[in-house]
C-alpha atoms as a PDB file:
ATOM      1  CA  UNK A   1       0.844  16.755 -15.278  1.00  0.00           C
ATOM      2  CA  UNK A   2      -0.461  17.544 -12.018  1.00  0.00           C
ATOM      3  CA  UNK A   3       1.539  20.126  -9.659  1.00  0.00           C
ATOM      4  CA  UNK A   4       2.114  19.992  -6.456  1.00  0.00           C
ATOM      5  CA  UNK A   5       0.560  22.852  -5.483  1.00  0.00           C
ATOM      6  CA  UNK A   6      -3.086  21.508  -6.843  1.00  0.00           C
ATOM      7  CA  UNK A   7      -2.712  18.750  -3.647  1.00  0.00           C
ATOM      8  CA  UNK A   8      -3.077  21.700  -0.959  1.00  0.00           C
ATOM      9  CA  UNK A   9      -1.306  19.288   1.772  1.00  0.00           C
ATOM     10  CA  UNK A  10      -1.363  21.969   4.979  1.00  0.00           C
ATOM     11  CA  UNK A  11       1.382  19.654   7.318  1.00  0.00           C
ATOM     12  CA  UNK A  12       4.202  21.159   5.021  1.00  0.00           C
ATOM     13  CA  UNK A  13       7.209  19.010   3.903  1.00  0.00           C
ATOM     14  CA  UNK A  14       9.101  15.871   5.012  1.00  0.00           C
ATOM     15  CA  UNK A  15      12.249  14.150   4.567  1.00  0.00           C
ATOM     16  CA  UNK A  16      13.140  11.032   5.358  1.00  0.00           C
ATOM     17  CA  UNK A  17      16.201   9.942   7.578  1.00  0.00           C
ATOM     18  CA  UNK A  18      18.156   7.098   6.098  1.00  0.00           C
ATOM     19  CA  UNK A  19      16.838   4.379   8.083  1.00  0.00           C
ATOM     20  CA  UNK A  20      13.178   5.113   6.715  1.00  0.00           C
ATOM     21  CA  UNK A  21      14.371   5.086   3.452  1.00  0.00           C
ATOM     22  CA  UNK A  22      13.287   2.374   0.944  1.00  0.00           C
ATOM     23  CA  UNK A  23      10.541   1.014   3.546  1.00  0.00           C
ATOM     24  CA  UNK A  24       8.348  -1.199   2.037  1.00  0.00           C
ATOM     25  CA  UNK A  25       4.633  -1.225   3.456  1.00  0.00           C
ATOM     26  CA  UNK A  26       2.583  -4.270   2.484  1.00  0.00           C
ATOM     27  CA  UNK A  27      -1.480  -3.111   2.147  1.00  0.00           C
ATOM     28  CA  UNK A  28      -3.161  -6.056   2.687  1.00  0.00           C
ATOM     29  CA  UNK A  29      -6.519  -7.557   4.334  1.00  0.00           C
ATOM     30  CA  UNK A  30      -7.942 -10.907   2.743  1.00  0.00           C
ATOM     31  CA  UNK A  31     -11.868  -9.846   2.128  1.00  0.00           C
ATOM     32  CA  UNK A  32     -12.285  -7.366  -0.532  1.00  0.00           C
ATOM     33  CA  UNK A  33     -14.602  -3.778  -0.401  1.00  0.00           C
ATOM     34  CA  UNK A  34     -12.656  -2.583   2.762  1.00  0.00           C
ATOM     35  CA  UNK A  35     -10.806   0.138   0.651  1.00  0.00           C
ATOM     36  CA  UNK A  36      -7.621  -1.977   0.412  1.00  0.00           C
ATOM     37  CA  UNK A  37      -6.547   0.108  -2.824  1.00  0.00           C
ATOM     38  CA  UNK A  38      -8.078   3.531  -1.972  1.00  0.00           C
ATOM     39  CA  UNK A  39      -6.015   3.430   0.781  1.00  0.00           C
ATOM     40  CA  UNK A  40      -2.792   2.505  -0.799  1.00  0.00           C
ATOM     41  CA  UNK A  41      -3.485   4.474  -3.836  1.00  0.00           C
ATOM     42  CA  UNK A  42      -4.401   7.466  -1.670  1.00  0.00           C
ATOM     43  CA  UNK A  43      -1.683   6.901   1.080  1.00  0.00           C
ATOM     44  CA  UNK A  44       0.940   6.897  -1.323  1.00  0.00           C
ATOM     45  CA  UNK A  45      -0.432  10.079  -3.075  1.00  0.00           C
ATOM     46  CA  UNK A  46      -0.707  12.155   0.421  1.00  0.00           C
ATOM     47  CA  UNK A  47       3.027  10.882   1.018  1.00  0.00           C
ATOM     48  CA  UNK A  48       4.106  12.247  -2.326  1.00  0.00           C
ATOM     49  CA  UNK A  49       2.845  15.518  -1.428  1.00  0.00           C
ATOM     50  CA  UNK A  50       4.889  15.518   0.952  1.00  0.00           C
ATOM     51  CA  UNK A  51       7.830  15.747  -1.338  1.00  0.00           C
ATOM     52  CA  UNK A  52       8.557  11.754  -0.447  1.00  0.00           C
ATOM     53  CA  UNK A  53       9.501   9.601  -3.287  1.00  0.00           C
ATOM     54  CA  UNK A  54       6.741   6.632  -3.576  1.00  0.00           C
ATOM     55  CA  UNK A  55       6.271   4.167  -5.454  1.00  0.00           C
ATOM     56  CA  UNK A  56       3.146   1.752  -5.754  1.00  0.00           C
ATOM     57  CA  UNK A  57       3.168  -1.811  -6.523  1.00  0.00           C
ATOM     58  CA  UNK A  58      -0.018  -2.868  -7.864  1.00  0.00           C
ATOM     59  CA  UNK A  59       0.467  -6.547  -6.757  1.00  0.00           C
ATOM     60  CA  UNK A  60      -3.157  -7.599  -6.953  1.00  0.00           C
ATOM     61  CA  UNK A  61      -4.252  -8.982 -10.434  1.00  0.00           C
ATOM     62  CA  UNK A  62      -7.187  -6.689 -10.715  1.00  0.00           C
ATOM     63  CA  UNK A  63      -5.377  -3.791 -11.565  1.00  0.00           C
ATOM     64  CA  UNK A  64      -7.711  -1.709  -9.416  1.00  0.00           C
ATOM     65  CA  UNK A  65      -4.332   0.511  -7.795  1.00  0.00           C
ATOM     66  CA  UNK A  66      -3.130   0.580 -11.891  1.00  0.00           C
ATOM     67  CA  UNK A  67      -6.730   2.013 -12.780  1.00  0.00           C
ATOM     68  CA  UNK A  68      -7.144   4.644  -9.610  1.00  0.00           C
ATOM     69  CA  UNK A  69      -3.831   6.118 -10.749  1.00  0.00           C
ATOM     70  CA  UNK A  70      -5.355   5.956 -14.504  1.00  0.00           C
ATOM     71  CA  UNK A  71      -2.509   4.330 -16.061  1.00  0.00           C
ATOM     72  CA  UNK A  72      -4.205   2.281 -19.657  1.00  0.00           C
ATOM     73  CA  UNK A  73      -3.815  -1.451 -19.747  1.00  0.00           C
ATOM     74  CA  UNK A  74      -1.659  -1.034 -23.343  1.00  0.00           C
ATOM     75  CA  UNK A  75       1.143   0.556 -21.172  1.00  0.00           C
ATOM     76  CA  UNK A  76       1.196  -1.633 -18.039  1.00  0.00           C
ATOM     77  CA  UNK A  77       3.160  -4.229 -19.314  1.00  0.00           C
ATOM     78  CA  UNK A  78       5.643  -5.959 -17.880  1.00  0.00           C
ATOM     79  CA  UNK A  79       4.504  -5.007 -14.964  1.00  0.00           C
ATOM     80  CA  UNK A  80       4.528  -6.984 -11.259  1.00  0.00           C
ATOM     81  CA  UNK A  81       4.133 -10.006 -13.250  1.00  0.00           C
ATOM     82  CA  UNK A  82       7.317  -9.259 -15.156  1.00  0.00           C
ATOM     83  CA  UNK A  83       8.964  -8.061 -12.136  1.00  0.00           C
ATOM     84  CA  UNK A  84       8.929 -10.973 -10.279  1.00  0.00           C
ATOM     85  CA  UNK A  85       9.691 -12.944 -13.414  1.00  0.00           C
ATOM     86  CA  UNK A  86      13.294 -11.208 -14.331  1.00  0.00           C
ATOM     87  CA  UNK A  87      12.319  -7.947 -15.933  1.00  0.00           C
ATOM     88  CA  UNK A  88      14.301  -4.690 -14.163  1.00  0.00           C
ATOM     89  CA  UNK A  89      12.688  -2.320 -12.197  1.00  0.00           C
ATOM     90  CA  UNK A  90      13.457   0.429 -14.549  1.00  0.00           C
ATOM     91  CA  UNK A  91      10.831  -1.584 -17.182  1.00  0.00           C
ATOM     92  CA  UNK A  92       8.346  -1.904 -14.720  1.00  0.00           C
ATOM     93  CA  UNK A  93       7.591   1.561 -13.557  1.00  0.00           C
ATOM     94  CA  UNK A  94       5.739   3.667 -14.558  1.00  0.00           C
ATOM     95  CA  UNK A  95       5.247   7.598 -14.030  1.00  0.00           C
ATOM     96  CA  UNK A  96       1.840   8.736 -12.296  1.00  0.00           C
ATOM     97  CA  UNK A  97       0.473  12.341 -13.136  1.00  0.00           C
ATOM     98  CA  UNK A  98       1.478  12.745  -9.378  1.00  0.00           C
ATOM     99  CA  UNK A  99       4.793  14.157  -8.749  1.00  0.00           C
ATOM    100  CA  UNK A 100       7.113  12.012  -6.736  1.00  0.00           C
ATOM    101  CA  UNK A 101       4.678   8.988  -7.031  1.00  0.00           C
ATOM    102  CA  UNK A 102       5.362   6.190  -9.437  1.00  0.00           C
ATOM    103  CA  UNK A 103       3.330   2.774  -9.562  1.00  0.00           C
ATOM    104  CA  UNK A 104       4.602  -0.697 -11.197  1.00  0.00           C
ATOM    105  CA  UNK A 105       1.521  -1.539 -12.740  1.00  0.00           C
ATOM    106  CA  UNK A 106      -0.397  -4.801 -12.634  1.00  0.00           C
ATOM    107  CA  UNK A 107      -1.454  -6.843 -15.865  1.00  0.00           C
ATOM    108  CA  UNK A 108      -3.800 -10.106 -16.612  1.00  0.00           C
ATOM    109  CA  UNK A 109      -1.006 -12.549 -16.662  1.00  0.00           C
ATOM    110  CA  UNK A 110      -1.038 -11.775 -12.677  1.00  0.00           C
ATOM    111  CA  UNK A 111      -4.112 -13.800 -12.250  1.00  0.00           C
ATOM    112  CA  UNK A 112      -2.241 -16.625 -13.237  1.00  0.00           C
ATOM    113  CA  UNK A 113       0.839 -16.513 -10.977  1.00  0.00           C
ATOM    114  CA  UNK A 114      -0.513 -18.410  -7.522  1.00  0.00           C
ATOM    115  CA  UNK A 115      -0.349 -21.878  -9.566  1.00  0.00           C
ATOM    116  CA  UNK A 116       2.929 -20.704 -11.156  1.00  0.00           C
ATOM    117  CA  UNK A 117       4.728 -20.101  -8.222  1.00  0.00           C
ATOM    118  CA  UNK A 118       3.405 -23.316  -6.523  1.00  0.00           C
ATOM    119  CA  UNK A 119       5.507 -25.147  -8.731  1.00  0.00           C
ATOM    120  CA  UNK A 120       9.167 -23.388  -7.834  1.00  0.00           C
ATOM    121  CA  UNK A 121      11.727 -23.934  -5.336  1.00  0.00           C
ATOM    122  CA  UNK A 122      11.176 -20.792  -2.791  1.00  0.00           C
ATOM    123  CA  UNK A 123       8.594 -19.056  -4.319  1.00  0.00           C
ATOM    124  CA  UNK A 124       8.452 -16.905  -1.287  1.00  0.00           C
ATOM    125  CA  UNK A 125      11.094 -15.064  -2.270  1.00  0.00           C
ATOM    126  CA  UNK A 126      10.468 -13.948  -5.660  1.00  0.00           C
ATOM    127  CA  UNK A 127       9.441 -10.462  -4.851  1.00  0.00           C
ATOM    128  CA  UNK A 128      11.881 -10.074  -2.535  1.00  0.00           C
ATOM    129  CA  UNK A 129      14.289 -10.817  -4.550  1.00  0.00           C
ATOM    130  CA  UNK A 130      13.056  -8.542  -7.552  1.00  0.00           C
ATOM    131  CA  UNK A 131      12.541  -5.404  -5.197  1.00  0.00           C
ATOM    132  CA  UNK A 132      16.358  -5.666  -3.824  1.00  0.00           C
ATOM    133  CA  UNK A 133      17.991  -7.079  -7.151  1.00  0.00           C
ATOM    134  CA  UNK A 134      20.479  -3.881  -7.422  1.00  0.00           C
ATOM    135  CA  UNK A 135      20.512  -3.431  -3.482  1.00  0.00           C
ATOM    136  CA  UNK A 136      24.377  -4.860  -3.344  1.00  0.00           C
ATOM    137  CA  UNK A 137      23.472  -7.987  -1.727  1.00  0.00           C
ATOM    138  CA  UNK A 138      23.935  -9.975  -5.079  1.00  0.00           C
ATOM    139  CA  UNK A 139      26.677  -7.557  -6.376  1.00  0.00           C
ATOM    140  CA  UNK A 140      23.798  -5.207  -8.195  1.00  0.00           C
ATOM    141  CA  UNK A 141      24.300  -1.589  -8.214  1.00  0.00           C
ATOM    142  CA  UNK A 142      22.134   0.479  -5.409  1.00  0.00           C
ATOM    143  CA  UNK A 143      19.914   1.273  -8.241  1.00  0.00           C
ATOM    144  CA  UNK A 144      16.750  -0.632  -6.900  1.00  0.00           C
ATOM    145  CA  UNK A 145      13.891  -0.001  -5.709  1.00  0.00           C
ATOM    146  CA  UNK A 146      14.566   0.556  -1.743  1.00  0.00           C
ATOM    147  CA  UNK A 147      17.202   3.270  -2.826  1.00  0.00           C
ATOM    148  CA  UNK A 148      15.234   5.204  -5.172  1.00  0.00           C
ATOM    149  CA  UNK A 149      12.352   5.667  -2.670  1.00  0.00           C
ATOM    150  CA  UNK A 150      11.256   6.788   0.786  1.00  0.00           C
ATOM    151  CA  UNK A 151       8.113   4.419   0.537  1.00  0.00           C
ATOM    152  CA  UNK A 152       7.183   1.545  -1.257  1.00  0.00           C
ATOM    153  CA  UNK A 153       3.491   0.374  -0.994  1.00  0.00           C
ATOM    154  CA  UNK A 154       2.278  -2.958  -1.887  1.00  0.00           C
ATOM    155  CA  UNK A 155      -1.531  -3.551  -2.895  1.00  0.00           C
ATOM    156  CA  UNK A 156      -1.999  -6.749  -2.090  1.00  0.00           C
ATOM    157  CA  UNK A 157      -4.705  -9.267  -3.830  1.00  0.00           C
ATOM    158  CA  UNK A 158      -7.676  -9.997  -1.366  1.00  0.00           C
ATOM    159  CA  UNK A 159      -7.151 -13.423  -0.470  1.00  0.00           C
ATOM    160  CA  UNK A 160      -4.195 -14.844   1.601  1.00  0.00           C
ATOM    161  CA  UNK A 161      -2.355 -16.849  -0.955  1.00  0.00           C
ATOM    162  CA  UNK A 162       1.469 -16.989  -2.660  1.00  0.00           C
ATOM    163  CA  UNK A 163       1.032 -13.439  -3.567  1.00  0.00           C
ATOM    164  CA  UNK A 164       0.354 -11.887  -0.341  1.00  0.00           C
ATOM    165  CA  UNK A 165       3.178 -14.509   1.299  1.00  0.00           C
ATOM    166  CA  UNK A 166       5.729 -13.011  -1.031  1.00  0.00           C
ATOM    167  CA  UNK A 167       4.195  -9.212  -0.430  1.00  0.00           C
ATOM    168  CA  UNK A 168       4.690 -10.071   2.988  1.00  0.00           C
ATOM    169  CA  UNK A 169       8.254 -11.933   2.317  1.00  0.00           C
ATOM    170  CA  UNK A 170       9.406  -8.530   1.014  1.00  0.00           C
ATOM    171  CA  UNK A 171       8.282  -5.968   3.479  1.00  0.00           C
ATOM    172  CA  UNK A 172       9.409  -4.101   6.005  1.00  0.00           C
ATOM    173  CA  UNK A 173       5.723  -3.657   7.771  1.00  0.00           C
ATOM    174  CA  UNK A 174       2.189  -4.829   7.591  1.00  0.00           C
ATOM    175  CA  UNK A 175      -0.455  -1.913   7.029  1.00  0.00           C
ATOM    176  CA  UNK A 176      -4.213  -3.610   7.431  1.00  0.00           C
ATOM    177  CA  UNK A 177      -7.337  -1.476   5.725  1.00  0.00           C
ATOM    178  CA  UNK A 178     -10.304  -2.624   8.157  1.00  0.00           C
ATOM    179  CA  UNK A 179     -13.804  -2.009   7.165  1.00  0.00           C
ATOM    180  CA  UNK A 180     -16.088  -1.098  10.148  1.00  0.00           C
ATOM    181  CA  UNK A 181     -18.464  -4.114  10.093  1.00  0.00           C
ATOM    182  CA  UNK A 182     -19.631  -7.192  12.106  1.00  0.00           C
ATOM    183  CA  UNK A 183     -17.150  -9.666  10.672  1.00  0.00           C
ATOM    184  CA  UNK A 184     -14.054  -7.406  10.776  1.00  0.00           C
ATOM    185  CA  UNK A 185     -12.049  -9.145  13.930  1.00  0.00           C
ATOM    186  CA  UNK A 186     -12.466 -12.155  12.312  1.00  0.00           C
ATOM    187  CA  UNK A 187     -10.887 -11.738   9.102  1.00  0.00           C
ATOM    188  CA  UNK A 188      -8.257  -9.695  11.297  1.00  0.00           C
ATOM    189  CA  UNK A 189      -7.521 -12.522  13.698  1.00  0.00           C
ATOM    190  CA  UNK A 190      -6.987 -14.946   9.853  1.00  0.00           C
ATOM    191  CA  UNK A 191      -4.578 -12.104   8.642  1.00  0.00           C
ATOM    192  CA  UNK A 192      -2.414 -12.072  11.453  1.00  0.00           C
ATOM    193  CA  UNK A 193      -2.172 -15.822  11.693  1.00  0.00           C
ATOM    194  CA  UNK A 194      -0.235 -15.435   8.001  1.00  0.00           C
ATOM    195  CA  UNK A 195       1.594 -12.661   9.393  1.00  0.00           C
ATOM    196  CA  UNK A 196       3.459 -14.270  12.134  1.00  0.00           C
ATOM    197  CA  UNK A 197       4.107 -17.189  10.240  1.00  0.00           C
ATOM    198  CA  UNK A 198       5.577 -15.265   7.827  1.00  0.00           C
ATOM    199  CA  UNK A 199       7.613 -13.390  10.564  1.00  0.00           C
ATOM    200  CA  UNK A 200       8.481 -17.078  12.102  1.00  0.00           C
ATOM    201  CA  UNK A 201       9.694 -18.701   8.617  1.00  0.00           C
ATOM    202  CA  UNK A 202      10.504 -16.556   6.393  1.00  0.00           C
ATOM    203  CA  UNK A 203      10.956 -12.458   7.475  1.00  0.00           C
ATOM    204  CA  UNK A 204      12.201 -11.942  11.262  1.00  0.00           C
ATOM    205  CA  UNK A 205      11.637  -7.879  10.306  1.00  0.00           C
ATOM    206  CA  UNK A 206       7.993  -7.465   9.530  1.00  0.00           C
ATOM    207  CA  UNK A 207       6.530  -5.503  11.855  1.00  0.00           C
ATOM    208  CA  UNK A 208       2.910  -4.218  12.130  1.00  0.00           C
ATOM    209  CA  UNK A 209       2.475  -0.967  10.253  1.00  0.00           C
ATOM    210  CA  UNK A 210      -0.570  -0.372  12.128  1.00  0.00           C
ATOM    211  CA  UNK A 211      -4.217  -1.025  11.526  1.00  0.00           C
ATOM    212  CA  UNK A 212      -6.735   1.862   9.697  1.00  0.00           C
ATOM    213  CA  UNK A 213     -10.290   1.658  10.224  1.00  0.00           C
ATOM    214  CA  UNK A 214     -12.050   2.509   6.444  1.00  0.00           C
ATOM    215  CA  UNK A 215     -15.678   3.192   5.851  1.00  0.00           C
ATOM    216  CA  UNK A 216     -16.484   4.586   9.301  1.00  0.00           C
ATOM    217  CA  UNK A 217     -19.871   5.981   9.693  1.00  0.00           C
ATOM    218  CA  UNK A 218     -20.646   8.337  12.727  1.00  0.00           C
ATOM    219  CA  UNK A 219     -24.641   7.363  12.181  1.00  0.00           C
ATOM    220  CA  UNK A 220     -23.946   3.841  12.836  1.00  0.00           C
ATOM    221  CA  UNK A 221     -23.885   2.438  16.287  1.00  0.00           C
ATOM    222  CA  UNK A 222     -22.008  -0.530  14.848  1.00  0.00           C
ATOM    223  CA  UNK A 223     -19.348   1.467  13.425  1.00  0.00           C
ATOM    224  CA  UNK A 224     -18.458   2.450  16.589  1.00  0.00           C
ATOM    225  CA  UNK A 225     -18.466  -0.777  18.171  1.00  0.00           C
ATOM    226  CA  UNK A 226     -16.300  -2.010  15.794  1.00  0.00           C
ATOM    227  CA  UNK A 227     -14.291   0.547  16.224  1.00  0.00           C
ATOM    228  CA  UNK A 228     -14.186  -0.121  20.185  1.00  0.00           C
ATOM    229  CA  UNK A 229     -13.554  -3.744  20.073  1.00  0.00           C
ATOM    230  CA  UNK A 230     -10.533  -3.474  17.658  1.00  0.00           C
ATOM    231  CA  UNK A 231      -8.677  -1.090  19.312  1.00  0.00           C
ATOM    232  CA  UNK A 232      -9.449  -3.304  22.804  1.00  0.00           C
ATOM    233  CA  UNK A 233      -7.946  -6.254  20.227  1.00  0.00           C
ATOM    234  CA  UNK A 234      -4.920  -4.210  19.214  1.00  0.00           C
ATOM    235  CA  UNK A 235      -4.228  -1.001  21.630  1.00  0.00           C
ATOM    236  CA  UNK A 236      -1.927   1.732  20.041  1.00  0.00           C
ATOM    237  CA  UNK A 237      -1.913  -0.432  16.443  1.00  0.00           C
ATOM    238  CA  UNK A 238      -4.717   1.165  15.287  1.00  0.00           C
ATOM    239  CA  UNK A 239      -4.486   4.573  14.278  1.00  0.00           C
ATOM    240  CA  UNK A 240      -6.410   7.433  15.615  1.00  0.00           C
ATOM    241  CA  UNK A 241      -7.548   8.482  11.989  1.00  0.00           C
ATOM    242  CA  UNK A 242     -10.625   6.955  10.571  1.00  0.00           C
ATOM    243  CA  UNK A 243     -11.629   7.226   6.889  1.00  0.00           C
ATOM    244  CA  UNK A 244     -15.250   8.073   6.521  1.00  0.00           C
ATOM    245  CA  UNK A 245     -17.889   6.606   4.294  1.00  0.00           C
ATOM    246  CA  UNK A 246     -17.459   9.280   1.659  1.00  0.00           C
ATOM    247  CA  UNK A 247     -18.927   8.972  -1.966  1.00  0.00           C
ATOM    248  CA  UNK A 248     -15.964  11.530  -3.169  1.00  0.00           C
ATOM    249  CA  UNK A 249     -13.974   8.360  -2.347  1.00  0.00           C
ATOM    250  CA  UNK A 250     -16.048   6.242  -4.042  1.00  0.00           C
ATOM    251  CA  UNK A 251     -16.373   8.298  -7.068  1.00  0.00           C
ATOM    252  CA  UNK A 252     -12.281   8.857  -7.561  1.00  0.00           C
ATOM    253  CA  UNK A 253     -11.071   5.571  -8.688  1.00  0.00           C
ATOM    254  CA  UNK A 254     -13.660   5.717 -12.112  1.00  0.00           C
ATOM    255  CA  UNK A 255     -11.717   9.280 -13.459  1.00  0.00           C
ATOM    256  CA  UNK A 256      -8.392   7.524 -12.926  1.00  0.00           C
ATOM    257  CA  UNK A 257      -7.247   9.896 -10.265  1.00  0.00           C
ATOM    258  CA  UNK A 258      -6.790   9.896  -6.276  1.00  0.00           C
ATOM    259  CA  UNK A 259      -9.286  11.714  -4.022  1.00  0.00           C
ATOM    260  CA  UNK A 260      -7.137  14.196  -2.735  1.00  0.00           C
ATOM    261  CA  UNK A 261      -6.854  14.864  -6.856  1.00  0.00           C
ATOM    262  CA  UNK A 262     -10.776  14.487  -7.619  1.00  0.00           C
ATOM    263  CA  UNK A 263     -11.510  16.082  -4.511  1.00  0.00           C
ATOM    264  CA  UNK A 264      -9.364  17.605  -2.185  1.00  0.00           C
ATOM    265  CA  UNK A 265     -11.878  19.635   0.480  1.00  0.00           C
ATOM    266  CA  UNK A 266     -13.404  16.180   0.681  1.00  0.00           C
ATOM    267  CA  UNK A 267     -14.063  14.672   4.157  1.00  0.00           C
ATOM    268  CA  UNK A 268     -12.290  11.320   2.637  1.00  0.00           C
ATOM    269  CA  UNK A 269      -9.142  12.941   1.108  1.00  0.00           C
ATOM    270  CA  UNK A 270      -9.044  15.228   4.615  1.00  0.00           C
ATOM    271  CA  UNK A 271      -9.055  11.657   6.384  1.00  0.00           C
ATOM    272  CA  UNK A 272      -6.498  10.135   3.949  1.00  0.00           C
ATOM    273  CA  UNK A 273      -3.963  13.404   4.685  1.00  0.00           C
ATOM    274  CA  UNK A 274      -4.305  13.640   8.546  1.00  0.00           C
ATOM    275  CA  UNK A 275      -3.149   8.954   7.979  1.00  0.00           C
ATOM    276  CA  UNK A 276      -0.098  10.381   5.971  1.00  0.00           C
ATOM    277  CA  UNK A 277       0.613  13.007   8.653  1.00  0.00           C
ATOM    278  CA  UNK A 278       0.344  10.458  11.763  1.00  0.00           C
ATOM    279  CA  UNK A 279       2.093   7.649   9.954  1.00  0.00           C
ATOM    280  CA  UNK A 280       5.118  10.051   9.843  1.00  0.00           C
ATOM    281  CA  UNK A 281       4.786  11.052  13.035  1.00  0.00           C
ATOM    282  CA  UNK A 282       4.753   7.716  14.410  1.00  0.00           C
ATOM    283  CA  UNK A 283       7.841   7.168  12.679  1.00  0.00           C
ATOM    284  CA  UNK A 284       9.549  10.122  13.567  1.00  0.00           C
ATOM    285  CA  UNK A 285       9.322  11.779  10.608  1.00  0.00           C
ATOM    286  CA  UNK A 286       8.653  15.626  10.476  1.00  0.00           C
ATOM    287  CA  UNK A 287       7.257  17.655   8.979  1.00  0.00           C
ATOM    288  CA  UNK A 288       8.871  21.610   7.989  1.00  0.00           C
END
């Protein structure tokens, strides 16, 4: 088990005020290779080092989030698949080597769910649902999973269909993982066409989390203009923290572990620290 300690984290510790508690991020961008799941995986891992209680739903049937966090496919079972199909939280999660971070893995039967939920009544609402089962609202006990954590992370699938709807359905705010590259405003403009009809129809709350640019590199004049023309596309949504090209990052995900476990002095893991620390401070959250 890994200590805190080995995650040398230099912003301190946080805790979060009641009305950050249980917020529920979905991590999502519809083209794939823009470090979706490093981010979330890595995120959540800087968070928990914090001392904040996360927990990562690998919603994406790839697994990739379940693999980074090196949890074997014998024990990911039921899983988000399960979840969404009756089984409790409690049989769903499972314990990282991270302290305070927990994931609900993702499993094969995953890749089948867009066609299954196309033939239910609301299938919107399935996650939803599942995530605030014990929240009160349906006479549960608050033992779900918005009161047993700070943050709750969604890794979405790379495409914009049920799955991401219902990731969407369930959260509080919409984080977006944007590779620096020529086509990156236009798969932004698509992804925030599904977001505000999903704030329209079905979730009045979602917000935008903000918008992190991945796979900058300072040698590339393009990198930069990308860089220029989204944040002239979406001001103060995009944060000031930039995650580097780094092949520590790229390395992480095949040892089963985080980069700010594989590789802490990193210039990727530094990048995904200083997100944690100015996510919280947007949010008012400080740190001792």
């Amino acid at each position: 088990m890994i200590q805190e300690s080995e995650i040398t984290m230099a912003q301190g510790r946080a805790v979060a005020p009641e009305n950050i508690r249980g917020r529920i991020v979905a991590v999502a961008n519809q083209k794939g290779g823009v470090g979706k799941t490093t981010t979330a995986i890595n995120l959540g891992t800087a968070l928990a080092a914090v001392g904040l209680k996360v927990l990562i739903l690998d919603f994406d049937p790839q697994g990739n989030a379940s693999t980074g966090l090196g949890i074997k496919h014998e024990s990911r079972p039921p899983g988000s698949y399960g979840l969404i199909h009756g089984a409790a939280l409690a049989e769903t999660v499972r314990r990282t080597e991270i302290p305070n971070l927990d994931l609900v893995p993702s499993t094969v039967e995953l890749a089948g769910a867009e066609y299954e939920l196309a033939q239910i009544p609301r299938p919107q609402y399935l996650l939803q649902k599942a995530i605030r089962a014990g929240d009160g609202l349906d006479g549960g006990l608050p033992e779900d999973a918005r009161v047993s954590y700070d943050y709750i992370l969604i890794d979405c699938p790379p495409a914009l269909g049920m799955l991401t709807v219902n990731a969407l359905v369930a959260a509080d705010s919409l984080l977006v993982p944007l590779q620096c590259e020529f086509f990156a405003l236009e798969g932004l403009s698509q992804l925030l066409g599904i977001y505000e009809r999903v704030r329209t129809s079905f979730n009045a709350v979602l917000q935008i989390q903000g918008v992190v640019l991945t796979m900058y590199d300072r040698r590339n004049n393009l990198s930069e203009q990308v860089a220029e023309d989204v944040r002239n596309h979406m001001g103060r949504k995009v944060y000031d923290t930039v995650i580097p090209r780094n092949v520590r990052v790229s390395e992480a995900p095949s040892f089963g572990r985080p980069v700010l476990l594989y590789d802490i002095h990193c210039a990727g893991a530094q990048a995904y620290a200083h997100l944690a620390s100015e996510m919280l401070k947007r949010e008012g959250i400080r740190l001792s």
